[in-house]
C-alpha atoms as a PDB file:
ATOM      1  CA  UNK A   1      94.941  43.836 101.793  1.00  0.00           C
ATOM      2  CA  UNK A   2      96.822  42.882  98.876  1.00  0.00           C
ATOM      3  CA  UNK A   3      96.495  40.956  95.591  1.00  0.00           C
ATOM      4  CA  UNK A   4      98.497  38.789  94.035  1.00  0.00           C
ATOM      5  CA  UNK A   5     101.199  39.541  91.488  1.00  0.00           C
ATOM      6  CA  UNK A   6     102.644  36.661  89.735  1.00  0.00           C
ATOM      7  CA  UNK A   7     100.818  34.538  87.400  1.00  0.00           C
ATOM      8  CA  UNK A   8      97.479  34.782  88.996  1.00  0.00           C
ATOM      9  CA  UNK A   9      95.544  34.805  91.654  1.00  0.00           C
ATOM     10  CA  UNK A  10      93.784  31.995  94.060  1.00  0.00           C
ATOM     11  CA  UNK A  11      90.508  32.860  95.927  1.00  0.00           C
ATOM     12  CA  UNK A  12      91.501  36.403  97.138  1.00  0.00           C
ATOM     13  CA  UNK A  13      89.413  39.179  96.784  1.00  0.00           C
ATOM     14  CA  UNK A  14      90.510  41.663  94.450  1.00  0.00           C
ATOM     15  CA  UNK A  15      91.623  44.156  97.472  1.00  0.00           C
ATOM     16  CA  UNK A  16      93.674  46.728  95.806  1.00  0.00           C
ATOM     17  CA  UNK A  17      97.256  47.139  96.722  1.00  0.00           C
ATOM     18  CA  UNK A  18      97.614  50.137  98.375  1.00  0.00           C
ATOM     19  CA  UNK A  19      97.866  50.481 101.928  1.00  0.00           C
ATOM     20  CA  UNK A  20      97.616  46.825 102.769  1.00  0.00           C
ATOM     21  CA  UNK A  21      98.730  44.709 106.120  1.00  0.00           C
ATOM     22  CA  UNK A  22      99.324  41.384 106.817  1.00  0.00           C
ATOM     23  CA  UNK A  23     101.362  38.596 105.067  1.00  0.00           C
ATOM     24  CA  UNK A  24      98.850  37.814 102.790  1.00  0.00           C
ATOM     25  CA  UNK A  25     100.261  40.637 101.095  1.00  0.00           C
ATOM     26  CA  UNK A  26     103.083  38.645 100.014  1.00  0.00           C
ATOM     27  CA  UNK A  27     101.774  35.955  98.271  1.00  0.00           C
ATOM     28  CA  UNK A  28      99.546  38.565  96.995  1.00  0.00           C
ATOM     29  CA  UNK A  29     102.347  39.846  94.321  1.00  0.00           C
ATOM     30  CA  UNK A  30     103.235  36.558  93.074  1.00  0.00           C
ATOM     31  CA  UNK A  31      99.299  34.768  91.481  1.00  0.00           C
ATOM     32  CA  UNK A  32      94.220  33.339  90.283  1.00  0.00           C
ATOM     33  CA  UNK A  33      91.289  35.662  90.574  1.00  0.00           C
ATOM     34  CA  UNK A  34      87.618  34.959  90.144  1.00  0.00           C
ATOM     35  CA  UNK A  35      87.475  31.119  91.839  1.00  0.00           C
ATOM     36  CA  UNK A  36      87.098  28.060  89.231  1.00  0.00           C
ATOM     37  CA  UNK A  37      87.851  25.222  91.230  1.00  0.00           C
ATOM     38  CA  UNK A  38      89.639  27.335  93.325  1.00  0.00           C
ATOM     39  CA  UNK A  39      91.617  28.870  90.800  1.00  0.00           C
ATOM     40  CA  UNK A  40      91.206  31.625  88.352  1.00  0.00           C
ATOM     41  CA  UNK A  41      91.095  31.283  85.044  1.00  0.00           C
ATOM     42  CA  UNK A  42      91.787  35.051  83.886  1.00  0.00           C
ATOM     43  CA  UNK A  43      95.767  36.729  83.495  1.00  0.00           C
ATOM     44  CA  UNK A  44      95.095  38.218  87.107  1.00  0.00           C
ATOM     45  CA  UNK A  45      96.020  41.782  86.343  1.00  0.00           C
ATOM     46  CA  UNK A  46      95.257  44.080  83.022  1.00  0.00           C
ATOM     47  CA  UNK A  47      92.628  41.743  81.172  1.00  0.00           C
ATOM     48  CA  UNK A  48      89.592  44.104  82.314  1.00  0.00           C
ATOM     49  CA  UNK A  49      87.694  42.268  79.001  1.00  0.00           C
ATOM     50  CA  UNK A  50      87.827  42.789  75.182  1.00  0.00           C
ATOM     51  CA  UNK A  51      85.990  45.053  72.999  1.00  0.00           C
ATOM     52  CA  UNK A  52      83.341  43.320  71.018  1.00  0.00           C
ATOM     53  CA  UNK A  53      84.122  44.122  66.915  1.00  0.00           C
ATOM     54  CA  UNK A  54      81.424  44.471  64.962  1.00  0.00           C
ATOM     55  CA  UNK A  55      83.592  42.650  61.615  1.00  0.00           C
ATOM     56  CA  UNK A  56      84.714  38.868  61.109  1.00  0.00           C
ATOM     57  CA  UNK A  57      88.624  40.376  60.987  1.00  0.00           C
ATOM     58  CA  UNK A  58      88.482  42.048  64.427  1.00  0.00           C
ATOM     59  CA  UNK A  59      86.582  39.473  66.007  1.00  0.00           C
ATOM     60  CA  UNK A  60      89.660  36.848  64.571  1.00  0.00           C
ATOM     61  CA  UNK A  61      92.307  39.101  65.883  1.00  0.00           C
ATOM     62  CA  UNK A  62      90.240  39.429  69.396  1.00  0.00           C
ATOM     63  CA  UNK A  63      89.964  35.548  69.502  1.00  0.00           C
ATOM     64  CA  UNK A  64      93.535  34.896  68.785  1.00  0.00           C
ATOM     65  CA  UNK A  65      94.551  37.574  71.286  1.00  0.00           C
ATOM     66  CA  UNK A  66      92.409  35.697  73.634  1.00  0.00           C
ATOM     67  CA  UNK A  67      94.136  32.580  73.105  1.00  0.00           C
ATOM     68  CA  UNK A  68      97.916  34.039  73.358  1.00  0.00           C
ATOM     69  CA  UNK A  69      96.776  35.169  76.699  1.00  0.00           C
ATOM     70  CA  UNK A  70      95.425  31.596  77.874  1.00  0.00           C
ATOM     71  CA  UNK A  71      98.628  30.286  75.942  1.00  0.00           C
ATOM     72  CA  UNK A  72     100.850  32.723  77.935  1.00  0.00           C
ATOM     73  CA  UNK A  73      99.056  32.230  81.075  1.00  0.00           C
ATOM     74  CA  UNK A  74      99.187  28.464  81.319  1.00  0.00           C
ATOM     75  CA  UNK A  75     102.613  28.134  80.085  1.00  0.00           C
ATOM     76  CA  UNK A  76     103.929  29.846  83.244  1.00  0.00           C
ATOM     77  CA  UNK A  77     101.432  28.144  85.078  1.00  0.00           C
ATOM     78  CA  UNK A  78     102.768  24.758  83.796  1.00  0.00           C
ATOM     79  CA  UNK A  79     106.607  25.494  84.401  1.00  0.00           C
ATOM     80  CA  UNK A  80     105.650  26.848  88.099  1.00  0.00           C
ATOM     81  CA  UNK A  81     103.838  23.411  88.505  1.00  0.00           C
ATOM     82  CA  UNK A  82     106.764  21.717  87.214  1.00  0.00           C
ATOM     83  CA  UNK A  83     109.256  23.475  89.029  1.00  0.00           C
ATOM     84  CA  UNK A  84     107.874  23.315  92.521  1.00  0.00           C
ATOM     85  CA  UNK A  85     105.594  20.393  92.311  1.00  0.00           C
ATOM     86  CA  UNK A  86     108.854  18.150  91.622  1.00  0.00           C
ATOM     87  CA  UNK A  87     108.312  17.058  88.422  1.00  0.00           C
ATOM     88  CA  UNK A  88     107.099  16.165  84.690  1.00  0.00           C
ATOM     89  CA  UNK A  89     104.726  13.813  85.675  1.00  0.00           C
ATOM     90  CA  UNK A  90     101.207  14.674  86.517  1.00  0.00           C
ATOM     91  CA  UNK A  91     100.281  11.464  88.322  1.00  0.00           C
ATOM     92  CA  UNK A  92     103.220  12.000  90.476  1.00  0.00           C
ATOM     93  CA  UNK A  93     103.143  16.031  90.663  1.00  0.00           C
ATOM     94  CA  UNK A  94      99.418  17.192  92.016  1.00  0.00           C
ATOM     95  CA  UNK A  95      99.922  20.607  91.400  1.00  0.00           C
ATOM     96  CA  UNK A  96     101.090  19.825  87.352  1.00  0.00           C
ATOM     97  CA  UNK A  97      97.922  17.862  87.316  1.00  0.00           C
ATOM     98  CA  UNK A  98      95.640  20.552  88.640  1.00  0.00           C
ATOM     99  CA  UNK A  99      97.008  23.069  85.672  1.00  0.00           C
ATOM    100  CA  UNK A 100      96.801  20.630  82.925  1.00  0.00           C
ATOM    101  CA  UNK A 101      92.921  20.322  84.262  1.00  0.00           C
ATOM    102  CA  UNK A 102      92.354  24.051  84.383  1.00  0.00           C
ATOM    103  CA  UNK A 103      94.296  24.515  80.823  1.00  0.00           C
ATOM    104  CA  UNK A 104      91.961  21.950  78.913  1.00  0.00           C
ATOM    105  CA  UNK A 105      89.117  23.937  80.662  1.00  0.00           C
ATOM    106  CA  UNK A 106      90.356  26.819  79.038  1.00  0.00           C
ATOM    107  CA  UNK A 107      90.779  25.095  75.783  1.00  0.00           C
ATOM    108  CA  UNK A 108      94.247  24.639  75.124  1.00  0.00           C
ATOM    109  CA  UNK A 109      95.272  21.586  73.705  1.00  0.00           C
ATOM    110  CA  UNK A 110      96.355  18.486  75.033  1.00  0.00           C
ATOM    111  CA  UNK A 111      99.561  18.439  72.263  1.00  0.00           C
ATOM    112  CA  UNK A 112     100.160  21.927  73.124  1.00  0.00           C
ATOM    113  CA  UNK A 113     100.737  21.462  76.618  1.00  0.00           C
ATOM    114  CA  UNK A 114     102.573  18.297  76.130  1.00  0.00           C
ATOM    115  CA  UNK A 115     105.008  20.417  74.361  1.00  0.00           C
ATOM    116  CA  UNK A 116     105.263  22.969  76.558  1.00  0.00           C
ATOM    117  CA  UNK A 117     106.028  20.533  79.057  1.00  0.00           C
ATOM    118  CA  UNK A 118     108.491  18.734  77.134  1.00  0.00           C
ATOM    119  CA  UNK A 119     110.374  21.943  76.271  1.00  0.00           C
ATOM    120  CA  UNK A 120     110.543  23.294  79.330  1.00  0.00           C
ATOM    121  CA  UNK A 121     112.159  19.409  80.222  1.00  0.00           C
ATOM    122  CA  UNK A 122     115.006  19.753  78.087  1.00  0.00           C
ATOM    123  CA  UNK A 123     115.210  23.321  78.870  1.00  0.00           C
ATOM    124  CA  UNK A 124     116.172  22.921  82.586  1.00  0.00           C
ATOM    125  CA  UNK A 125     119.293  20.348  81.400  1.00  0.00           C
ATOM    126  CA  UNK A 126     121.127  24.033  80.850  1.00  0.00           C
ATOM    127  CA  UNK A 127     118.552  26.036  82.194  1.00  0.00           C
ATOM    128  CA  UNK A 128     119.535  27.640  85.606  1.00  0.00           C
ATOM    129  CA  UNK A 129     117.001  30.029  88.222  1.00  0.00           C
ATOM    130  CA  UNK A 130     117.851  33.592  88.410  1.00  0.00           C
ATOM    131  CA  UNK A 131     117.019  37.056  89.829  1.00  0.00           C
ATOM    132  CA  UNK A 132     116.433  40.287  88.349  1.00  0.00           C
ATOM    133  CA  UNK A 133     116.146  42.892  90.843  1.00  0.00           C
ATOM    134  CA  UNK A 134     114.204  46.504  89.503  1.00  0.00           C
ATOM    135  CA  UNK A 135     113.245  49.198  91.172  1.00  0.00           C
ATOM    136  CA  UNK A 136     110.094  50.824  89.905  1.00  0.00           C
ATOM    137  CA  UNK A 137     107.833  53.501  90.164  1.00  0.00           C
ATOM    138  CA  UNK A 138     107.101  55.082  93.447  1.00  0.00           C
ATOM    139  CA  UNK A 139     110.404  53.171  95.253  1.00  0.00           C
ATOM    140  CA  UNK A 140     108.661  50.066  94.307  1.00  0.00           C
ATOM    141  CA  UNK A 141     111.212  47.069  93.809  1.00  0.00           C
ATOM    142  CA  UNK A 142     110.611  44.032  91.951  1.00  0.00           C
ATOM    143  CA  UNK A 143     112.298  40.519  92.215  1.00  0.00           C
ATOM    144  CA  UNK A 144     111.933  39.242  88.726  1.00  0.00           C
ATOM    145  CA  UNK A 145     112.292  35.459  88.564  1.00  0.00           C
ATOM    146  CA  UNK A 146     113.584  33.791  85.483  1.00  0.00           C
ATOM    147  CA  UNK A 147     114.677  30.476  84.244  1.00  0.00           C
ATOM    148  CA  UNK A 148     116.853  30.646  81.379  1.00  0.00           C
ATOM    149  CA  UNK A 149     120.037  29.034  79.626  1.00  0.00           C
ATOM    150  CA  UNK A 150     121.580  32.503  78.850  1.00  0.00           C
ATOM    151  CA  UNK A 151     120.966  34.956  82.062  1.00  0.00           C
ATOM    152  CA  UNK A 152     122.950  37.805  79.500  1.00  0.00           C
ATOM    153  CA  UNK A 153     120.164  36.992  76.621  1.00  0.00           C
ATOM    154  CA  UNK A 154     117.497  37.422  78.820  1.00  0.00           C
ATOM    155  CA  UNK A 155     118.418  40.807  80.963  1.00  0.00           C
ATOM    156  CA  UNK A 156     118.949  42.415  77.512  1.00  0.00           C
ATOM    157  CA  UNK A 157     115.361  41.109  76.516  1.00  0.00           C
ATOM    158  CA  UNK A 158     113.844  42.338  79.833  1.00  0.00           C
ATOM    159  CA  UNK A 159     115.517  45.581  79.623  1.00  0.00           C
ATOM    160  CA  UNK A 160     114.217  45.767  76.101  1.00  0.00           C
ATOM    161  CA  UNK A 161     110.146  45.241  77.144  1.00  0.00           C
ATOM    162  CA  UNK A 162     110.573  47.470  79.740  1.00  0.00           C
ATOM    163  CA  UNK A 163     112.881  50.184  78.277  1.00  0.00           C
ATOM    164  CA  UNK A 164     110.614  52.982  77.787  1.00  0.00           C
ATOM    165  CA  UNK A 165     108.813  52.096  81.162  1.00  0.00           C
ATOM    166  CA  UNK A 166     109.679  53.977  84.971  1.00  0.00           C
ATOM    167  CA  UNK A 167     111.691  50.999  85.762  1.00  0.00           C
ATOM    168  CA  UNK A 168     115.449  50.425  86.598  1.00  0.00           C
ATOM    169  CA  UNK A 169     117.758  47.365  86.991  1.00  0.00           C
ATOM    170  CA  UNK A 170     118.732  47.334  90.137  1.00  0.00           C
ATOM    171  CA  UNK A 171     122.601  47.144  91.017  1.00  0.00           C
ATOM    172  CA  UNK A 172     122.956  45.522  94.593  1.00  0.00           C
ATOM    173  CA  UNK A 173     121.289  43.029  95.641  1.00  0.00           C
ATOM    174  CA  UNK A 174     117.732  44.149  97.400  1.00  0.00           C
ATOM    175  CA  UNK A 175     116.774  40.903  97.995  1.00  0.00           C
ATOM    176  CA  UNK A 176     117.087  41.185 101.979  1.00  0.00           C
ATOM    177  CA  UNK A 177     114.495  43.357 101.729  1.00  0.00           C
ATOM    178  CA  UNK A 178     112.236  39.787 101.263  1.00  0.00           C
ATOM    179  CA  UNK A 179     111.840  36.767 102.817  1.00  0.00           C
ATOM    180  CA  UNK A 180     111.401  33.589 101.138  1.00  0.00           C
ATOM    181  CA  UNK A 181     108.366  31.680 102.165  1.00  0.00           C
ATOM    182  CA  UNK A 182     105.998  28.869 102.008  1.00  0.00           C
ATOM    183  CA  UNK A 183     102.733  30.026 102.016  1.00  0.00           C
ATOM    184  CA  UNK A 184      99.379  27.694 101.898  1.00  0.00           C
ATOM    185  CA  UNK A 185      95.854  29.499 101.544  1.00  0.00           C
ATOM    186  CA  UNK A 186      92.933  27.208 102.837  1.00  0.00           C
ATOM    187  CA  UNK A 187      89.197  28.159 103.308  1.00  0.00           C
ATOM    188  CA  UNK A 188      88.436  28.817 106.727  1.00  0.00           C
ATOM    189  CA  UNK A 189      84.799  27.837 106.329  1.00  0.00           C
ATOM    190  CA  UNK A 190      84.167  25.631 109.270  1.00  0.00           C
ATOM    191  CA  UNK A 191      87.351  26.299 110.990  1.00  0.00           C
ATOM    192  CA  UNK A 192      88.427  28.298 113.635  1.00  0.00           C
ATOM    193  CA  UNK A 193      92.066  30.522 114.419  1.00  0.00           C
ATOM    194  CA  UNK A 194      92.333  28.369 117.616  1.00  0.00           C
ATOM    195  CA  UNK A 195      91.775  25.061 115.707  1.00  0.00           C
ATOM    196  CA  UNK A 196      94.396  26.327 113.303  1.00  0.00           C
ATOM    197  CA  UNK A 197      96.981  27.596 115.507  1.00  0.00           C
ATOM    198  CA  UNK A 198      96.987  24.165 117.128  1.00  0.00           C
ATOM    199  CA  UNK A 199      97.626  22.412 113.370  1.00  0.00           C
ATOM    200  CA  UNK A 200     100.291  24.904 112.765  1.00  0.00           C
ATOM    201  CA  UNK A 201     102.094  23.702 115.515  1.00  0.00           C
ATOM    202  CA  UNK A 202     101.076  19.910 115.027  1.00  0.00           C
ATOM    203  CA  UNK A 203     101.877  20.231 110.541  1.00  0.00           C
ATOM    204  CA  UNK A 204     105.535  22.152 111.239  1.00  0.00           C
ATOM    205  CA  UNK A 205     103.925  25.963 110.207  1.00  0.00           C
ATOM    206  CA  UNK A 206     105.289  28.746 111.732  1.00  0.00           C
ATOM    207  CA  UNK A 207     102.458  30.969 112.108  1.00  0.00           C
ATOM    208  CA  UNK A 208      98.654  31.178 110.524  1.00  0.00           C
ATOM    209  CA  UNK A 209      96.544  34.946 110.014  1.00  0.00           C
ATOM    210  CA  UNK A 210      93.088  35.076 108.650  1.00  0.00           C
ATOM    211  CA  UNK A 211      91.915  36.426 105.598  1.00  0.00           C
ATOM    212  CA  UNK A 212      88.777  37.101 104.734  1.00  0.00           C
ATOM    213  CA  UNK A 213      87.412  33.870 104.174  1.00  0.00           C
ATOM    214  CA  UNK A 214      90.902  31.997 104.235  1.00  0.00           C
ATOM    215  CA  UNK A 215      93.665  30.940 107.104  1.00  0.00           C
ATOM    216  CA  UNK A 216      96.769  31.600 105.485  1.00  0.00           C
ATOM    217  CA  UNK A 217      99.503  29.544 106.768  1.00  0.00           C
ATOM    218  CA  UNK A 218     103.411  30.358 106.189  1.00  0.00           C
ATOM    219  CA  UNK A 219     106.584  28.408 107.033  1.00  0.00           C
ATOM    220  CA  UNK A 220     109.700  27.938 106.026  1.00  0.00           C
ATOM    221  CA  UNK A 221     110.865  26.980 102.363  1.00  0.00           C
ATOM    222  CA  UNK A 222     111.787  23.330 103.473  1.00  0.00           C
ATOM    223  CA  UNK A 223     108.775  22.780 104.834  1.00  0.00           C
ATOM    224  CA  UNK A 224     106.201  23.894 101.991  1.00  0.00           C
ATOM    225  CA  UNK A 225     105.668  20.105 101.548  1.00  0.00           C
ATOM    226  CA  UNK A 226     105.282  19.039 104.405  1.00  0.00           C
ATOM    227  CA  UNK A 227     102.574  21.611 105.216  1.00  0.00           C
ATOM    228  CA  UNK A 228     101.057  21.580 102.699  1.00  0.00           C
ATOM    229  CA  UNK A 229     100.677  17.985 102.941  1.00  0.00           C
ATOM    230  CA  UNK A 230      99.433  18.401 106.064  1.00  0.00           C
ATOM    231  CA  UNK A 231      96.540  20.452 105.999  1.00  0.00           C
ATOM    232  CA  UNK A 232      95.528  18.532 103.132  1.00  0.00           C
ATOM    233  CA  UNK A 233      95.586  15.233 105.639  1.00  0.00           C
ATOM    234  CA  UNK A 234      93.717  17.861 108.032  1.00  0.00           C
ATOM    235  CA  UNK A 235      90.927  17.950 105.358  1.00  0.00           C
ATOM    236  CA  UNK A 236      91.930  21.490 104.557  1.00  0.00           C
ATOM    237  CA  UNK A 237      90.725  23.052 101.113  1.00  0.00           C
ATOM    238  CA  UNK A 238      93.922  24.358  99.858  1.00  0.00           C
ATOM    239  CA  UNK A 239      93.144  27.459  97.813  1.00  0.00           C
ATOM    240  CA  UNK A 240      96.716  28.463  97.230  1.00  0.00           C
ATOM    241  CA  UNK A 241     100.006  26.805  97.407  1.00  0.00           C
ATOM    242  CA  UNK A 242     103.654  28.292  96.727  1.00  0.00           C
ATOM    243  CA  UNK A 243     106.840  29.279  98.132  1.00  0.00           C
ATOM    244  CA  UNK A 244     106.915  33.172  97.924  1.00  0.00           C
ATOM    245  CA  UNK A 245     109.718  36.290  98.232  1.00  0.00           C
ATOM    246  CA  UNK A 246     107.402  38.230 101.035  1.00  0.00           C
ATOM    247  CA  UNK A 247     107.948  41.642 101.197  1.00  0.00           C
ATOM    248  CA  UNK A 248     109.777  42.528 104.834  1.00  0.00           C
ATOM    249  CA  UNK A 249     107.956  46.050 104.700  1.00  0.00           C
ATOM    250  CA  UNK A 250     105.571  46.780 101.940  1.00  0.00           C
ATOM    251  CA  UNK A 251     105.402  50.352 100.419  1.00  0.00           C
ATOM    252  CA  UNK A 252     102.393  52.492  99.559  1.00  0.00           C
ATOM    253  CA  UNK A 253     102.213  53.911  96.134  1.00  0.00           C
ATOM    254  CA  UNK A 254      99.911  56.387  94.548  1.00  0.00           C
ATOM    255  CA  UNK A 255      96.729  55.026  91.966  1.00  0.00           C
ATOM    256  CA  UNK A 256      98.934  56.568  89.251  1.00  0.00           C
ATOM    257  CA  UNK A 257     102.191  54.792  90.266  1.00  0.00           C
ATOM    258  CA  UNK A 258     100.059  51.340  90.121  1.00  0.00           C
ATOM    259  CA  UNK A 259      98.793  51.820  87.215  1.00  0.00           C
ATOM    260  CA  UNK A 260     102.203  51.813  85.814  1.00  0.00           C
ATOM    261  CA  UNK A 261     103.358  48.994  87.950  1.00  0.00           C
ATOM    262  CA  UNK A 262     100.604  46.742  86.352  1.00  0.00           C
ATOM    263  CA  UNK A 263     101.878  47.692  83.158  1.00  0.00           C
ATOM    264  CA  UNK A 264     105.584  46.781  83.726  1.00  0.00           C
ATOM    265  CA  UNK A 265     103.936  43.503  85.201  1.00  0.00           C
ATOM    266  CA  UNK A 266     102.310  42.660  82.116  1.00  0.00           C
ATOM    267  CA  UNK A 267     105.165  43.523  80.181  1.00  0.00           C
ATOM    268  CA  UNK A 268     107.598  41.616  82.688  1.00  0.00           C
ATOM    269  CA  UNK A 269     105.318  38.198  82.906  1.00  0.00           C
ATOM    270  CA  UNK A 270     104.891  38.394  78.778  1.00  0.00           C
ATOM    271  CA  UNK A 271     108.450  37.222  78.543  1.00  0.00           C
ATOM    272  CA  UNK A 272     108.816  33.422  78.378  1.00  0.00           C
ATOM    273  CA  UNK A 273     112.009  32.598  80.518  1.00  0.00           C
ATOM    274  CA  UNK A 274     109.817  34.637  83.367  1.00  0.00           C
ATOM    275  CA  UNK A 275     108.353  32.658  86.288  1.00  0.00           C
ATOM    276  CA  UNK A 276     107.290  34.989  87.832  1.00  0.00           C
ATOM    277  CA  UNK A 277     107.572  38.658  89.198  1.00  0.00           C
ATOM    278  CA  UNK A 278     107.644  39.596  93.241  1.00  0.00           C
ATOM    279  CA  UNK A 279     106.789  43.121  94.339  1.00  0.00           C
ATOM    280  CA  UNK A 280     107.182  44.932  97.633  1.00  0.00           C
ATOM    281  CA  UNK A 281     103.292  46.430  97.420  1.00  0.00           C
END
């Protein structure tokens, strides 16, 4: 199977991405690994650990690295919350609440993600969603989602990360080559594919697969909410909740070729108008 892309990872298991199946593949290029109350608290792809210094000055620049990457992390996490929870307001928005919660786990402070939040606010009163469509190494193509006030700005700062990289701007659209989803991961501990293919029906979903030790349930855009909602009314543990671009056929790439797709990843996801970055893997 696959893994997820995107901001990080919830409950999968780190399969790697070549060669995988089902639609769990999908969601698995767009976010926690590792489980910490269900989410992960680790940039899913490229921090394999730091080196430990053996002097105060590299130990410093290790610690602050560590906390750009937590900073990083949980700002996207925070303006994903914001933008498809509904809102500012944590008692209001579930999913914003359940990222401020990890974030303070992780450290980061409470006026630090108050300003984040309020930023990204008065951001969205010019702000407006966009696609960047790449094609990368190995035929791989990437749907690069940004939020930004100045969609000119940001392709020239994309185009500048990832410059030197195996990675092209795509022109035509490839975006039928996806599907956009909702997609909610629950445990399946305790629950059967029968059970589940009956509360698919009964919630709105439009199909359910099993993964590992998860039911993966997709449906359409419009009704993320309500189905998401609804398994949580079943008594579902939701492990992972968003509304994905699913790959219509997923490629295979060489170990090589991934290698540099991580890296363009990295690079991609480092920017700050980037949500988020959709692969067909």
């Amino acid at each position: 199977m696959a893994y997820i892309w995107q901001v990080c990872k919830f409950v999968l298991p780190p399969a790697r991405c070549v060669g995988r199946e089902s639609v769990t593949c999908t969601i698995l290029h767009s976010s926690l690994k590792n489980s910490n109350n269900n989410y992960n608290v680790e940039l899913w792809r490229g921090m394999a650990g730091h080196s430990k210094w053996s002097n105060i000055k590299h130990i410093k620049a290790s610690k602050d690295a560590e906390k750009r990457v937590v900073y990083n992390k949980y700002s996207r996490l925070l303006k994903i919350a914001i933008k498809e929870g509904g809102g500012t307001d944590p008692h209001l928005n579930s999913k914003l609440a359940k990222v401020i919660e990890l974030a303070l786990g992780q450290n980061m402070q409470r006026s630090t993600i108050k300003n984040v939040i309020d930023t990204y606010q008065k951001s969205q009163d010019n702000a407006k969603s966009a696609i960047i469509e790449y094609k990368g190494p190995g035929g791989v193509f990437l749907l690069t989602e940004v939020l930004t006030d100045n969609i000119t700005r940001t392709k020239t700062t994309l185009h500048s990360a990832v410059r030197k990289l195996n990675i092209q701007e795509v022109k035509g659209s490839i975006r039928h080559l996806f599907e956009e989803k909702g997609v909610v991961m629950v445990s399946s501990q305790g629950m059967c594919l029968e059970t589940a293919m009956d509360n698919a029906i009964e919630i709105g979903a439009e199909d359910v697969e099993e993964h590992e030790d998860n039911l993966v349930f997709t449906c359409s855009p419009e009704d993320f909410v309500k189905v998401k909602q609804g398994l949580e009314n079943l008594k579902y543990t939701v492990n992972y909740a968003s509304v994905d671009y699913l790959p219509k056929l997923s490629v295979s790439i060489s170990e090589e070729e991934e290698k540099q797709l991580d890296v363009i990843i990295k690079k991609l996801e480092g920017i700050d108008e980037v949500i988020r970055v959709h692969v067909n893997v």
